[in-house]
Protein backbone atom coordinates (compact mmCIF):
# COMPACT_ATOMS: atom_id res chain seq x y z
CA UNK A 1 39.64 -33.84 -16.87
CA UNK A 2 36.77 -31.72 -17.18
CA UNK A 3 37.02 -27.83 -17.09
CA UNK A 4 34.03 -26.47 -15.45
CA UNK A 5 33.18 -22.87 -16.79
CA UNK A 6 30.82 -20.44 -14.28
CA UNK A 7 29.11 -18.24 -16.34
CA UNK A 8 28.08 -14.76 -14.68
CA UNK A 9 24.12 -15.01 -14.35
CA UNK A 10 22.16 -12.82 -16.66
CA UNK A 11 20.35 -9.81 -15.56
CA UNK A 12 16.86 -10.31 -16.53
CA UNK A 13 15.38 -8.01 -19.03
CA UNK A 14 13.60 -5.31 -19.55
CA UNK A 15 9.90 -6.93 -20.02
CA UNK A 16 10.70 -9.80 -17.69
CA UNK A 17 11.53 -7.18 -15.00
CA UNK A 18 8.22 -5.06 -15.54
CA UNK A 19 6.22 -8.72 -15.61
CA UNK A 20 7.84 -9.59 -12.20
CA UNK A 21 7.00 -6.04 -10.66
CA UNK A 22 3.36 -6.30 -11.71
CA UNK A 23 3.14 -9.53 -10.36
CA UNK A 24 4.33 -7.96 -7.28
CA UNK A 25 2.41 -5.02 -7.19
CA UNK A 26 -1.22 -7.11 -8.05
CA UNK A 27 0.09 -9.77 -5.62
CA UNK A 28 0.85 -6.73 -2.92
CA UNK A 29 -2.80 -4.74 -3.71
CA UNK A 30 -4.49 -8.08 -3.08
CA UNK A 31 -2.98 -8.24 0.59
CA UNK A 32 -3.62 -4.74 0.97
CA UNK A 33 -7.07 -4.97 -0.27
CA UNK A 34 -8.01 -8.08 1.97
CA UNK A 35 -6.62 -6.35 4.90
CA UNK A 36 -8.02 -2.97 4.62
CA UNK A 37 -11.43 -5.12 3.13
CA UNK A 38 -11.53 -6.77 6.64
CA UNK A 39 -11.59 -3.58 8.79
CA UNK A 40 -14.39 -1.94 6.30
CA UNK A 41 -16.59 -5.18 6.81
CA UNK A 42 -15.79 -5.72 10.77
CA UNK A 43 -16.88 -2.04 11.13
CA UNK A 44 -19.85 -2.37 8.73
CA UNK A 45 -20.90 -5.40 10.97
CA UNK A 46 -20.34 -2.80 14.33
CA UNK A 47 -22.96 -0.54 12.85
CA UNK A 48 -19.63 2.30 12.33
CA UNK A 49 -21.44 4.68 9.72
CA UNK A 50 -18.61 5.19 7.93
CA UNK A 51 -20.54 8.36 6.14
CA UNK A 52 -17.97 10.87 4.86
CA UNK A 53 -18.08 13.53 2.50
CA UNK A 54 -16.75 12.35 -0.98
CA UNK A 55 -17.50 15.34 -3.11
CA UNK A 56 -18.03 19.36 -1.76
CA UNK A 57 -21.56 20.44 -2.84
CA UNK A 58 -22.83 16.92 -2.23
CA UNK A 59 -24.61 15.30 0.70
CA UNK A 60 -22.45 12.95 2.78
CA UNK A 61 -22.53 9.41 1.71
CA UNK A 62 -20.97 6.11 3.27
CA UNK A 63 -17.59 5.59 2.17
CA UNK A 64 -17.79 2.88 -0.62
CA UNK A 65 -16.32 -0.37 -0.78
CA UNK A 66 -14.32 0.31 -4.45
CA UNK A 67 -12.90 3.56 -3.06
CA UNK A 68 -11.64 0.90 -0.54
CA UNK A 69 -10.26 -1.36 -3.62
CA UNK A 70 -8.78 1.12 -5.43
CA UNK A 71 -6.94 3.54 -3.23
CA UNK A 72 -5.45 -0.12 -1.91
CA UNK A 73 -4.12 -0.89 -5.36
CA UNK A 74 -2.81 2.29 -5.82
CA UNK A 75 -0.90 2.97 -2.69
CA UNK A 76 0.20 -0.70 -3.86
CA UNK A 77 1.54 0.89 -7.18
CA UNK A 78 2.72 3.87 -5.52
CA UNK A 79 4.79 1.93 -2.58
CA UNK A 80 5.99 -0.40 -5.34
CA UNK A 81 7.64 2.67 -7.08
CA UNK A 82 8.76 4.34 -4.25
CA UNK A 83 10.26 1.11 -3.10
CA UNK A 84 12.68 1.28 -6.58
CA UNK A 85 13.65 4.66 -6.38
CA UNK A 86 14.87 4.42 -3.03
CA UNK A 87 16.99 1.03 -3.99
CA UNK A 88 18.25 3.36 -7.07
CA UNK A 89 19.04 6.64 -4.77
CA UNK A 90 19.66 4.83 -1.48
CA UNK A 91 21.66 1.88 -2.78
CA UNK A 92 22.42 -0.22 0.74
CA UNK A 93 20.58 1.68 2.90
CA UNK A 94 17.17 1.51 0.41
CA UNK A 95 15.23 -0.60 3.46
CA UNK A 96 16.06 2.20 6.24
CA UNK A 97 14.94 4.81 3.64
CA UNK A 98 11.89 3.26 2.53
CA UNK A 99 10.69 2.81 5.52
CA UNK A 100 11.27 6.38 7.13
CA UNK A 101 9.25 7.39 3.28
CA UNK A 102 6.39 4.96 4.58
CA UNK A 103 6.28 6.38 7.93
CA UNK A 104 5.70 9.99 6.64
CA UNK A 105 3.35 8.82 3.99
CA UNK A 106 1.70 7.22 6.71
CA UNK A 107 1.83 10.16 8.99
CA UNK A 108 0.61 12.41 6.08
CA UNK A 109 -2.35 10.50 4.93
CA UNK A 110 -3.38 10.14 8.62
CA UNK A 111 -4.47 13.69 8.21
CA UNK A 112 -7.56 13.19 6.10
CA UNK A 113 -9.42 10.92 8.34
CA UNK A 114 -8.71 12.48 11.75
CA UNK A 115 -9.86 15.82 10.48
CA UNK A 116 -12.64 15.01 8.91
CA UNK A 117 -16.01 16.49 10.14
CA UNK A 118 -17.29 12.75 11.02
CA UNK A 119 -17.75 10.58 14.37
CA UNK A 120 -15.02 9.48 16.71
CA UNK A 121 -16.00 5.61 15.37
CA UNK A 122 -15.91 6.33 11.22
CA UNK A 123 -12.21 8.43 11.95
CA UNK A 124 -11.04 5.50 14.02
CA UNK A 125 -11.73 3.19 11.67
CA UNK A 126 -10.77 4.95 8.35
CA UNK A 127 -7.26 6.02 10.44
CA UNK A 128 -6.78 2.11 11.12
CA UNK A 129 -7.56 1.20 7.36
CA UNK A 130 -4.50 3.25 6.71
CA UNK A 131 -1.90 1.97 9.16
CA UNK A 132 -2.84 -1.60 7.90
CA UNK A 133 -3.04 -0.75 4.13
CA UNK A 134 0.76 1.00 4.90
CA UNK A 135 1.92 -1.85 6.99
CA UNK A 136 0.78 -4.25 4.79
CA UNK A 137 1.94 -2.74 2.20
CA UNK A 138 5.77 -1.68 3.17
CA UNK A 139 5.84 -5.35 4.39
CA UNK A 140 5.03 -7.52 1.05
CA UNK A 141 7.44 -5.13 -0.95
CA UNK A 142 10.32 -5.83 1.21
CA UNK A 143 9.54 -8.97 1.11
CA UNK A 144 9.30 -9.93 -1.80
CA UNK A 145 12.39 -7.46 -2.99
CA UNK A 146 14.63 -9.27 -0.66
């Protein structure tokens, strides 16, 4: 007779761990960046000006399409490390904490847009870029961390 011996699984390492969470996080900016790509172009294609003021001292200018890319990779990054300190502080209750983090992120960076100095159509639009960058954002991490 056979004697069957279960081995405790391994906890990955150290550089297979940080290659997984890139993976995630590039995976997780490319969802955010086709989301939040798709409300820049439909409002492009709706004639929104999307004209903002990107620097003080300078005229306004339309909001460019890599400001788009890379504030969606790094809210990506940043949701991707708020994600693990929240499993490392919250333990069990990481989800309900990282999502009441997300909300008030969300709440927070809703603040830009709707005060800006611009039409009702460019702060509608920018405001919805950032509920769908958050939401799609909060929803591959948990995800893909479950």
């Amino acid at each position: 007779m056979a004697t069957h011996i279960a081995l405790a699984p391994r906890e990955p390492t150290l550089p297979r761990r940080l290659a997984d969470a890139g993976i995630r996080t590039a995976r997780t900016a490319l969802l955010a960046l086709s989301a939040t790509s798709a409300v820049y172009l439909i409002a492009v294609a709706a004639g929104v000006p999307l004209v903002v003021d990107m620097m003080p001292g300078y005229p306004p200018a339309q909001l460019p399409f890599g400001m788009v890319a890379s504030t969606s990779a790094a809210a990506a990054i940043a949701g991707l490390i708020a994600l693990a300190l929240t499993k490392r502080i919250a333990g069990s209750r990481a989800t309900v904490a990282f999502r009441a983090l997300a909300a008030v992120v969300l709440l927070l960076s809703l603040g830009a847009p709707l005060t800006l100095g611009v039409d009702i159509a460019t702060k509608v639009t920018l405001a919805v870029m950032h509920v769908v960058a958050a939401v799609t954002i909060v929803a591959a991490l948990e995800r893909k961390a479950a």
